[in-house]
N, C-alpha and C. Protein backbone atom coordinates (compact mmCIF):
# COMPACT_ATOMS: atom_id res chain seq x y z
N UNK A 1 -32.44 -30.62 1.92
CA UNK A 1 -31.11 -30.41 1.40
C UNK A 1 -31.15 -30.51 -0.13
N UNK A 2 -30.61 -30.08 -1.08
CA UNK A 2 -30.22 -29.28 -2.40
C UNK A 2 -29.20 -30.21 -3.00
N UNK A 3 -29.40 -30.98 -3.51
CA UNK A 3 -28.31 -31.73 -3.67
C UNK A 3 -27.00 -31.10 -4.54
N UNK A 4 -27.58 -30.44 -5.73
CA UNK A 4 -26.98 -29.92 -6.69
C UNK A 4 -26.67 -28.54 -6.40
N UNK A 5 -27.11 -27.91 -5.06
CA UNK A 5 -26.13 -26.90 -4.61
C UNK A 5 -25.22 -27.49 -3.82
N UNK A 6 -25.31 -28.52 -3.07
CA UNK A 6 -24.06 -29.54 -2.40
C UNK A 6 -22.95 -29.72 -3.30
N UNK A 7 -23.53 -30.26 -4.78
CA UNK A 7 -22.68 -31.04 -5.40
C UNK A 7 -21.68 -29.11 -6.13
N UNK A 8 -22.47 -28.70 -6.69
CA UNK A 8 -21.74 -27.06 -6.52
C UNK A 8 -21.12 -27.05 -5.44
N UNK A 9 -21.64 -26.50 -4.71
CA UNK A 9 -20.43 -26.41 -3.34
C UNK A 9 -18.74 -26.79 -3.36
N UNK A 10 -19.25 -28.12 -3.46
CA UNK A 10 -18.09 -29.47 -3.27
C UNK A 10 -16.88 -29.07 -4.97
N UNK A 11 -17.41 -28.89 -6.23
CA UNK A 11 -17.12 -28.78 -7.15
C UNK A 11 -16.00 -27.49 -6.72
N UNK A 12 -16.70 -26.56 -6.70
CA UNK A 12 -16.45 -24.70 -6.30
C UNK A 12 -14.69 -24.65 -5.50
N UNK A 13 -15.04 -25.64 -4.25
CA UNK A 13 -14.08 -25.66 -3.55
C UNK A 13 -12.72 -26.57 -4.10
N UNK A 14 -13.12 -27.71 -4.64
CA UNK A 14 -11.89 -29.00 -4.79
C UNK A 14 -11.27 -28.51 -6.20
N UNK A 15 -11.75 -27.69 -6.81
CA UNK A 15 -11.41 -27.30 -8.27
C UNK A 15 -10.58 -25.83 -8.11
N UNK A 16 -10.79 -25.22 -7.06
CA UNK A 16 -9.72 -24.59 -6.80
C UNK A 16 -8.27 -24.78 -5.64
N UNK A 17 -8.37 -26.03 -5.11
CA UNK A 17 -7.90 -26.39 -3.96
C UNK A 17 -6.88 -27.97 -4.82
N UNK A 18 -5.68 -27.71 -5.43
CA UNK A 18 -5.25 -29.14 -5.88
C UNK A 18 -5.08 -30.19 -4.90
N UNK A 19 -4.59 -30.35 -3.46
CA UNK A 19 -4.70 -30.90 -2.92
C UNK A 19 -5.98 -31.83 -2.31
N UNK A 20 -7.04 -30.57 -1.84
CA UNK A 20 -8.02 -30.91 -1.84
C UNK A 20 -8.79 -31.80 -3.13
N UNK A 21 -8.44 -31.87 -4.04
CA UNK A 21 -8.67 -32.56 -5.38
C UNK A 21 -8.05 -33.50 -5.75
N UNK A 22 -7.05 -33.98 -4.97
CA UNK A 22 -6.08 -34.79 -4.36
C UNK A 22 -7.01 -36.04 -3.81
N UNK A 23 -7.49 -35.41 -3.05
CA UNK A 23 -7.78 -36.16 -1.59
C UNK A 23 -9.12 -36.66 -1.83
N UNK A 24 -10.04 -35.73 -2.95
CA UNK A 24 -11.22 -35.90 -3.80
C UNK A 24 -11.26 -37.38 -4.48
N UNK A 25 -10.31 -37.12 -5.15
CA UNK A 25 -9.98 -38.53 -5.84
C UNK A 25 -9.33 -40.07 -5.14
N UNK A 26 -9.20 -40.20 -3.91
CA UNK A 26 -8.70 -41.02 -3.24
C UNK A 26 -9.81 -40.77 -2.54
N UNK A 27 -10.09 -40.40 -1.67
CA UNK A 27 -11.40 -40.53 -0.81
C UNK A 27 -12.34 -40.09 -0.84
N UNK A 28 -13.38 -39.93 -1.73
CA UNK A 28 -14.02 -38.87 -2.08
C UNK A 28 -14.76 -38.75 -1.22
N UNK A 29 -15.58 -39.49 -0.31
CA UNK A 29 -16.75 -39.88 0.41
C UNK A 29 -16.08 -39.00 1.52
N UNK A 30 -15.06 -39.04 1.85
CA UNK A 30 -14.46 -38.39 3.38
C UNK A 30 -14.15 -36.87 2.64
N UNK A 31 -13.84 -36.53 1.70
CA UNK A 31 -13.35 -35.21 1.22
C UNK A 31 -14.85 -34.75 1.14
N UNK A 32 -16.18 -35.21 0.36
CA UNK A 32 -17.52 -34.53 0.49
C UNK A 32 -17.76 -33.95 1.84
N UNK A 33 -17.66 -34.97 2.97
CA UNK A 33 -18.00 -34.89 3.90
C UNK A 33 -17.10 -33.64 4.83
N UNK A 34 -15.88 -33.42 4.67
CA UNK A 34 -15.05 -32.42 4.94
C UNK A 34 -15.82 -30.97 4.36
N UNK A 35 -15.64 -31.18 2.79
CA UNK A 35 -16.02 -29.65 2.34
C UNK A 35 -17.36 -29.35 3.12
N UNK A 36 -17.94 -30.00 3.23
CA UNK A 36 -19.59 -29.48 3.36
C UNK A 36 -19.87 -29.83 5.27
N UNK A 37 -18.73 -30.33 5.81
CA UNK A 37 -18.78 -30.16 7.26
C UNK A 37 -19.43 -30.98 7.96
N UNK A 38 -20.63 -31.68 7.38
CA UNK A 38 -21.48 -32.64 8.12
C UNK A 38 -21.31 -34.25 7.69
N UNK A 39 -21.60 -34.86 8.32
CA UNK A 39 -21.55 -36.24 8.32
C UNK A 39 -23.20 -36.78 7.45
N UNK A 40 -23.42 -37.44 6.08
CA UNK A 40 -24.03 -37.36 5.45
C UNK A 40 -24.54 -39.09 5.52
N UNK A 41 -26.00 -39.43 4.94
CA UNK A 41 -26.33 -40.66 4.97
C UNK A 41 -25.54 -41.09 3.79
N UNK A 42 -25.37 -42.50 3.89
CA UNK A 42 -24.81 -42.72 2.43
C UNK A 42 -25.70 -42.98 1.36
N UNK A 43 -26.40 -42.71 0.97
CA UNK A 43 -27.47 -42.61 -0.44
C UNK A 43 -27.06 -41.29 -0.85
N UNK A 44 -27.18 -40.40 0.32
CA UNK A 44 -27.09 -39.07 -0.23
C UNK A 44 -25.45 -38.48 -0.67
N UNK A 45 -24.77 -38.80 -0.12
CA UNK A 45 -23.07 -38.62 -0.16
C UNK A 45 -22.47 -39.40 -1.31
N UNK A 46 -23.48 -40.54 -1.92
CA UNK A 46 -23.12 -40.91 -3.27
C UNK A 46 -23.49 -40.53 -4.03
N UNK A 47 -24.69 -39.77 -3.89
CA UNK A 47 -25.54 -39.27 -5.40
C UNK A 47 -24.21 -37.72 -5.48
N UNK A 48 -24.20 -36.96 -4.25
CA UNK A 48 -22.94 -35.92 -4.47
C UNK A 48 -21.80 -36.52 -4.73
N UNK A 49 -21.30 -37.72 -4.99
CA UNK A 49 -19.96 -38.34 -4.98
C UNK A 49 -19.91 -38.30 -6.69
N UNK A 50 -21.04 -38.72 -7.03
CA UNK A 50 -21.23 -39.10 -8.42
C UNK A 50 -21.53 -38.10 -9.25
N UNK A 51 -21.82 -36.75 -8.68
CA UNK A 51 -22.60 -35.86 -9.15
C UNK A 51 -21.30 -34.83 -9.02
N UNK A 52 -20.41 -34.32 -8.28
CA UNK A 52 -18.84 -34.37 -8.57
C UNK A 52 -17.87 -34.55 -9.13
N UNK A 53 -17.98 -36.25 -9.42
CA UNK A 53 -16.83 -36.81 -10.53
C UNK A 53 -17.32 -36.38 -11.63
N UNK A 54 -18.71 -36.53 -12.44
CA UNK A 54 -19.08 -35.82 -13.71
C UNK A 54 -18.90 -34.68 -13.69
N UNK A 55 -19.20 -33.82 -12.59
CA UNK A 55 -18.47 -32.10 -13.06
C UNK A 55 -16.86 -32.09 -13.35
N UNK A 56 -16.18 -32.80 -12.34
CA UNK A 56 -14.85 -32.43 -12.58
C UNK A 56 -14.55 -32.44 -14.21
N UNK A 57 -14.85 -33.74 -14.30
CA UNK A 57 -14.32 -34.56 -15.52
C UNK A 57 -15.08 -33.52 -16.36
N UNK A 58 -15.68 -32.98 -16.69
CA UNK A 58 -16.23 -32.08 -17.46
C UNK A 58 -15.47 -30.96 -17.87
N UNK A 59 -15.03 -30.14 -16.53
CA UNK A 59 -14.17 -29.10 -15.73
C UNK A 59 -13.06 -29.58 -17.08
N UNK A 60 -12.65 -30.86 -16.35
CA UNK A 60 -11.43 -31.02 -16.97
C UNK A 60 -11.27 -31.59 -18.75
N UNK A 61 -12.24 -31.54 -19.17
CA UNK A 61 -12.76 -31.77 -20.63
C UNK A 61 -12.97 -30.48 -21.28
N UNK A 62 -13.49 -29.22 -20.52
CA UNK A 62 -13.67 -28.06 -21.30
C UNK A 62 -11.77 -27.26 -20.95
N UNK A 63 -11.29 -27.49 -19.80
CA UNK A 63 -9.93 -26.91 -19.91
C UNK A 63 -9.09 -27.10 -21.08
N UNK A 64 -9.06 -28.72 -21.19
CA UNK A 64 -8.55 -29.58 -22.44
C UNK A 64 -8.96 -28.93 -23.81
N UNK A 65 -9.98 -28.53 -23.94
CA UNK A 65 -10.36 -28.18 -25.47
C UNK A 65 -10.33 -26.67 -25.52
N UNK A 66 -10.06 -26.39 -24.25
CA UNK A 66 -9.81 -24.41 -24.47
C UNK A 66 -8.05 -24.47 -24.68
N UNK A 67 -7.63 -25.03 -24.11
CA UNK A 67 -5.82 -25.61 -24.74
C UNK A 67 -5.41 -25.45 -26.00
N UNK A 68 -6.85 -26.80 -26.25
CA UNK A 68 -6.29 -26.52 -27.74
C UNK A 68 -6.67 -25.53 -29.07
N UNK A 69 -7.69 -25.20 -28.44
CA UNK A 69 -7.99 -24.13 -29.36
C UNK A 69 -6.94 -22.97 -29.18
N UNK A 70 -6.32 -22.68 -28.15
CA UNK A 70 -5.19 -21.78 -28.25
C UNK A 70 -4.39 -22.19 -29.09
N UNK A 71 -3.51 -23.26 -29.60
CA UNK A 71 -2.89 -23.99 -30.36
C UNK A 71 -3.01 -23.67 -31.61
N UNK A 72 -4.23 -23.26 -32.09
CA UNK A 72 -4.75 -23.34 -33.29
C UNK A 72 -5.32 -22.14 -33.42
């Protein structure tokens, strides 16, 4: 298993899905496990848990600064 096509995967889907990004952020461990369908060990469902929250937050760090460059 690919972790970092998992953690893509998971990103791909919850970043277009607000609810689902919702549910990301309150449960993330049960929302991984939803997008990607299988029931995962937990070593591995945290390294994608963790490997997730840094994309979003990223996601949501480059939206933020394309904002403001419209502004300006």
């Amino acid at each position: 298993m690919d972790i970092k096509e998992q953690i893509t995967q998971v990103v791909d889907k919850i970043t277009k899905d607000e609810k689902l990004l919702e549910q990301f952020q309150k449960e993330p461990v049960k929302t991984v496990e939803k997008v990607l369908g299988v029931k995962l060990p937990a070593d591995v469902v945290d390294k994608i848990v963790a490997g997730v929250k840094g994309k979003v937050s990223l996601n949501k760090a480059g939206a933020a600064v394309s904002a403001l460059k419209k502004l300006f």
